[in-house]
Structures are given as structure tokens and as C-alpha cells.
C-alpha atoms as a PDB file:
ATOM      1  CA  UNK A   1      70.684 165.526  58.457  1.00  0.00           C
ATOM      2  CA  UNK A   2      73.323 167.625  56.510  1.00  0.00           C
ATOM      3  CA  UNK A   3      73.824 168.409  53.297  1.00  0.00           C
ATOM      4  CA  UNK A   4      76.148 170.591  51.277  1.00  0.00           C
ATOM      5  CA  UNK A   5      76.925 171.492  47.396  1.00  0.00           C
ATOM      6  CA  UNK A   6      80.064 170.150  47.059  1.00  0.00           C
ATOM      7  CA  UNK A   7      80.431 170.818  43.099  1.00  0.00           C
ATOM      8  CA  UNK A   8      78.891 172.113  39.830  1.00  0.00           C
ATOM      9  CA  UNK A   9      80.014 171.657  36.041  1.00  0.00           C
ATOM     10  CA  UNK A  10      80.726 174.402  33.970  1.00  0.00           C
ATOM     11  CA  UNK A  11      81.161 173.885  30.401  1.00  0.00           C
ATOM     12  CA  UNK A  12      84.644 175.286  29.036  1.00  0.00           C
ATOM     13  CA  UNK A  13      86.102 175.439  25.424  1.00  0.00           C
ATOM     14  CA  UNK A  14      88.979 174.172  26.735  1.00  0.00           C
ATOM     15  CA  UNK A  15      90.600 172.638  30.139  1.00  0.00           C
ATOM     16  CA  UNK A  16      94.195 174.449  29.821  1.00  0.00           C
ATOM     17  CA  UNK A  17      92.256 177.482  28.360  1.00  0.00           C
ATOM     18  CA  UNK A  18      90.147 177.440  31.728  1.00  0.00           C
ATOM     19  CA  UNK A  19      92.826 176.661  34.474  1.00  0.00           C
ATOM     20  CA  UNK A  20      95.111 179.652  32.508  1.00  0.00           C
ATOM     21  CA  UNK A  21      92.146 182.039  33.311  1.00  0.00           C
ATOM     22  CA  UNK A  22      90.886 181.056  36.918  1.00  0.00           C
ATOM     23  CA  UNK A  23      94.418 179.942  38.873  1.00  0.00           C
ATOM     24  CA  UNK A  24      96.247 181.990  36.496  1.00  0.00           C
ATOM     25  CA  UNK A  25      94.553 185.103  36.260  1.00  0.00           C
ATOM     26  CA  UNK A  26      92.710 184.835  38.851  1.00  0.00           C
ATOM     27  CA  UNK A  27      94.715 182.707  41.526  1.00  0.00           C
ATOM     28  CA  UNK A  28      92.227 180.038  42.448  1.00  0.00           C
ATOM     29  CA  UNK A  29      93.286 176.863  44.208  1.00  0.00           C
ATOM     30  CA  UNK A  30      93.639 173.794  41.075  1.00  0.00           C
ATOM     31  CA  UNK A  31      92.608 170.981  43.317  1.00  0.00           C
ATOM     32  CA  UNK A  32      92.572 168.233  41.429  1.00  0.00           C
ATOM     33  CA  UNK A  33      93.460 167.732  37.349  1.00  0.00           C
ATOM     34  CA  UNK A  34      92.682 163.937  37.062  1.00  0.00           C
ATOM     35  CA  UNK A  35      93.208 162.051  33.521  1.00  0.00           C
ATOM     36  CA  UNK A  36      90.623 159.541  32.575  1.00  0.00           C
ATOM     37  CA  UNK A  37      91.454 158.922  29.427  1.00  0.00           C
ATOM     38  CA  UNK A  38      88.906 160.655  27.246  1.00  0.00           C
ATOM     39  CA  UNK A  39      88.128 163.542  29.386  1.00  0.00           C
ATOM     40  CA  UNK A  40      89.563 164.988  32.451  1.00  0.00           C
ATOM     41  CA  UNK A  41      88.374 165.507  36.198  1.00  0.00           C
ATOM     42  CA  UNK A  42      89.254 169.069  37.108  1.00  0.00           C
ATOM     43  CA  UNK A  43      88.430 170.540  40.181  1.00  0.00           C
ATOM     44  CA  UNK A  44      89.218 174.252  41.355  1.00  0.00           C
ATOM     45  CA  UNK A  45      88.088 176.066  44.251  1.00  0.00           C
ATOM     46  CA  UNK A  46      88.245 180.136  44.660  1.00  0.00           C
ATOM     47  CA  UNK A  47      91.366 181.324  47.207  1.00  0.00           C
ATOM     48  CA  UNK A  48      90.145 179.977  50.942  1.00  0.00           C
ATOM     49  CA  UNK A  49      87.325 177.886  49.883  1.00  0.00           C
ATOM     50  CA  UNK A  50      87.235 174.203  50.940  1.00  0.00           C
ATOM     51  CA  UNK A  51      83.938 173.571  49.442  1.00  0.00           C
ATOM     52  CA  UNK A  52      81.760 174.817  46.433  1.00  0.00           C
ATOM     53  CA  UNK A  53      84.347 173.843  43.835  1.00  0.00           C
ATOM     54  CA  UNK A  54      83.239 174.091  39.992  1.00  0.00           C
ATOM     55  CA  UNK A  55      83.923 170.697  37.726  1.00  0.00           C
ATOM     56  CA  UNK A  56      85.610 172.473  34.347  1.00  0.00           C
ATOM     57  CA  UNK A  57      83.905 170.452  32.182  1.00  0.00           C
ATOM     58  CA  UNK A  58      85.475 170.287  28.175  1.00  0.00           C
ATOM     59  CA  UNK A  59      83.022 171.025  25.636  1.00  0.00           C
ATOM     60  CA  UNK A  60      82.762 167.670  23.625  1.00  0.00           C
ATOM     61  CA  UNK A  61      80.664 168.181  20.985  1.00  0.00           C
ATOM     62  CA  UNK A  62      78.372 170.689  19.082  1.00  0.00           C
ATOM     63  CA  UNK A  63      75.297 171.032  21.549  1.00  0.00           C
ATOM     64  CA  UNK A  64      77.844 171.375  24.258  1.00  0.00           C
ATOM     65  CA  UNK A  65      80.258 174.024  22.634  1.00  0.00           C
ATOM     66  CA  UNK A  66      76.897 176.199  21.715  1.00  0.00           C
ATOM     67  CA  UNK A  67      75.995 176.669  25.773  1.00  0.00           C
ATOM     68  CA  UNK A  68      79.231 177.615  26.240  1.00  0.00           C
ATOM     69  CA  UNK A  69      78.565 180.870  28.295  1.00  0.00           C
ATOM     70  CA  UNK A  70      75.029 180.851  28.429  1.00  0.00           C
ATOM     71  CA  UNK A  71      74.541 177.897  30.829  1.00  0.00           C
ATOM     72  CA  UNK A  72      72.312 180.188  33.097  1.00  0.00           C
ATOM     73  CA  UNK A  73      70.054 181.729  29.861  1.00  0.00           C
ATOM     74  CA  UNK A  74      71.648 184.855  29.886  1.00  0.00           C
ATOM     75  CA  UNK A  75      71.289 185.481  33.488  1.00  0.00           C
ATOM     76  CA  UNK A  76      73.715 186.185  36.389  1.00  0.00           C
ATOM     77  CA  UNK A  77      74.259 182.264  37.540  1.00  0.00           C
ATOM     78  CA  UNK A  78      77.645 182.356  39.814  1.00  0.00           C
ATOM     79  CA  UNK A  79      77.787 184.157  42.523  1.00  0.00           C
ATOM     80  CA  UNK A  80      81.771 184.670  43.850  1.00  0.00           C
ATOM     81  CA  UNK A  81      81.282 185.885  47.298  1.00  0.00           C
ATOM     82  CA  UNK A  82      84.223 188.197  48.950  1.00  0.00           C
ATOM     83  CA  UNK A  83      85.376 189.151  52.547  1.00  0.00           C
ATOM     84  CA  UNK A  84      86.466 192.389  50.908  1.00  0.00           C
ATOM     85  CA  UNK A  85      84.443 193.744  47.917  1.00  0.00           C
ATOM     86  CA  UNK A  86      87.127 196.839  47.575  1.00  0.00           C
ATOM     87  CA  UNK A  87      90.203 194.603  47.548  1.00  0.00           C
ATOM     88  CA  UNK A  88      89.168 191.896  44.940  1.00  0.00           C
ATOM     89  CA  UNK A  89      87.203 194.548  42.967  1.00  0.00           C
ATOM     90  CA  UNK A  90      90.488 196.152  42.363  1.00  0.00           C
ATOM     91  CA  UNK A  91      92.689 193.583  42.154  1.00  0.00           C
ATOM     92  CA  UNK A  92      90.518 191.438  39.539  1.00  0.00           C
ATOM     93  CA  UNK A  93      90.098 194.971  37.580  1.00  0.00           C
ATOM     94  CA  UNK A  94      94.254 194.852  37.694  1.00  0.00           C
ATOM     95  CA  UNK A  95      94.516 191.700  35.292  1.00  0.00           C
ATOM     96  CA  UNK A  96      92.203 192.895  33.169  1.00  0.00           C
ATOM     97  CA  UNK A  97      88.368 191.442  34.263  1.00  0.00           C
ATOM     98  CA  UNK A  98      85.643 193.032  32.742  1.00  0.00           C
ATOM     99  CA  UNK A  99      82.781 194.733  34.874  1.00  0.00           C
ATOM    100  CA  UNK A 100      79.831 195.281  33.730  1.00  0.00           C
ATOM    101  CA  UNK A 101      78.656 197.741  35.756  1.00  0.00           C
ATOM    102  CA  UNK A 102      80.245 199.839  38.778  1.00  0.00           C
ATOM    103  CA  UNK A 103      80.331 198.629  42.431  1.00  0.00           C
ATOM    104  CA  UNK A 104      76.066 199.279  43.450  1.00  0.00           C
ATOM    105  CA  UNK A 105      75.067 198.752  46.892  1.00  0.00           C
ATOM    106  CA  UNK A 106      71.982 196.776  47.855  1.00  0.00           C
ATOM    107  CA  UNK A 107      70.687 195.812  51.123  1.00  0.00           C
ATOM    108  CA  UNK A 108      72.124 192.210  50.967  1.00  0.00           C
ATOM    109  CA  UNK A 109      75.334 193.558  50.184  1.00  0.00           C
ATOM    110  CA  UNK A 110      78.132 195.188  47.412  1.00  0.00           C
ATOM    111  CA  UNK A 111      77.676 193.416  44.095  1.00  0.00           C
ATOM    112  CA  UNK A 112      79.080 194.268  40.301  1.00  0.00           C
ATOM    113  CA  UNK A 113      78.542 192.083  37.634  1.00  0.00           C
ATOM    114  CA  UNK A 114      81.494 190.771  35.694  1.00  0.00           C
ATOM    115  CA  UNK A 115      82.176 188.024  32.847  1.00  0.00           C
ATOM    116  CA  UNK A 116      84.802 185.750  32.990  1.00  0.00           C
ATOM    117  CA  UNK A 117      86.514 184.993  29.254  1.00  0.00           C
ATOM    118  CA  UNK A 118      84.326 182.394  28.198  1.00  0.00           C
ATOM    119  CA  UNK A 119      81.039 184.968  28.577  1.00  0.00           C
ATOM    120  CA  UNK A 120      79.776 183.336  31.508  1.00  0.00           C
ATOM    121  CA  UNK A 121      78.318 186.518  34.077  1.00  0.00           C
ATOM    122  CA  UNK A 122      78.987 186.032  37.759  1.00  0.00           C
ATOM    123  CA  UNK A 123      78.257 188.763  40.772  1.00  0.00           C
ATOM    124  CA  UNK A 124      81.217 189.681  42.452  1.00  0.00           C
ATOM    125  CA  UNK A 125      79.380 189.767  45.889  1.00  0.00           C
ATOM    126  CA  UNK A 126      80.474 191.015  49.517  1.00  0.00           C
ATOM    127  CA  UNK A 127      77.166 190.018  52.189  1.00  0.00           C
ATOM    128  CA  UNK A 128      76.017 192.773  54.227  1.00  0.00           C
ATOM    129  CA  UNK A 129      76.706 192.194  57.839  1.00  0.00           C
ATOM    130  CA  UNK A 130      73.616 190.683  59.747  1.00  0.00           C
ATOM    131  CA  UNK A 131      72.962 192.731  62.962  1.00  0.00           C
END
């Protein structure tokens, strides 16, 4: 049997608002930006990922707009793993991402903490190698 995560929703205040800020600002792949009439099917996918996209999902009402950026409860919930911490530490610091802490190094890897616009918290995450 095999199975794979091919998707999860995040909730966004807006879909434009959210496309500007990941494959603007941050260059990610917009794979698909589908209209369905009253809501939209958009897809992106971070730079050389063909799996593990995220559903931008358009706040629609009150409850939804309120877990806007605390969909994980405060905690760390994405995890945007690199093949060069150094390069895409710098480079995302460049257009203006905010860290929350400096590069620390654990033994699964380099991680830092940073929040995308919408106050969601992610680890930016490069795996230790596995001798």
C-alpha cells in the first residue's frame, strides 16, 4: 500500500492577498487558481516540490476569519523544509520575513521560526544528514 499527503487547507483573509505573499514574495510554484463560482481552488507548492501543496482557502465567514493564523493553537504547525538552511534563511530575510528567533541547531537539523503575514508560524527547517 502507499499513501501520501497530497494537500492541506490553510485559511487566508484573502486569495490575491495570499498568492501576492507566497509566489510573490516568496516565489512558490501557483499550480492551479481554479474558479468555481463562489470560492476558488488554489493550489501552490514551495520551489521544487511536486507534492505537499497547501489549498489557500478564503475566509468566508466570522468563525473562519477568527482562526485566521492560529489554525495550529498557537503552535509551530508548517514545517518548510530546505536543501540549504543558509541560502533561504537569507534570501527570505531579503524581502522582508520575520524570524522569530536566530538560526539554532538541534540534532534533527537547522530550524528558526518565522511567521508568514497572516500570523501563521512555520519552522524554516534543513534535516540533519542521516549517517
Amino acid at each position: 500500500m502507499q499513501q501520501f499527503l497530497h494537500a492541506f487547507s490553510l485559511v487566508v483573509p484573502s486569495y490575491d492577498e495570499a498568492i501576492a505573499f507566497y509566489c510573490g514574495t516568496l516565489g512558490w510554484q501557483l499550480a492551479e487558481d481554479v474558479d468555481q463560482g463562489d470560492k476558488r481552488w488554489v493550489r501552490i507548492l514551495p520551489p521544487g516540490s511536486s507534492q505537499g501543496s497547501i489549498i489557500l482557502a478564503q475566509a468566508a465567514n466570522d468563525q473562519q476569519r477568527a482562526i485566521i493564523g492560529d489554525q495550529f493553537g498557537g503552535r509551530i504547525g508548517l514545517f518548510l523544509v530546505t536543501d540549504d538552511f543558509v541560502r533561504d534563511h537569507a534570501a527570505m530575510r531579503a524581502v522582508g520575513i520575520h524570524f522569530e528567533e536566530e538560526p539554532r541547531y538541534e540534532p534533527y537539523g537547522t530550524v528558526a521560526v518565522w511567521q508568514d503575514p497572516f500570523g501563521n508560524r512555520w519552522d524554516l527547517l534543513q534535516m540533519a544528514c542521516e549517517s
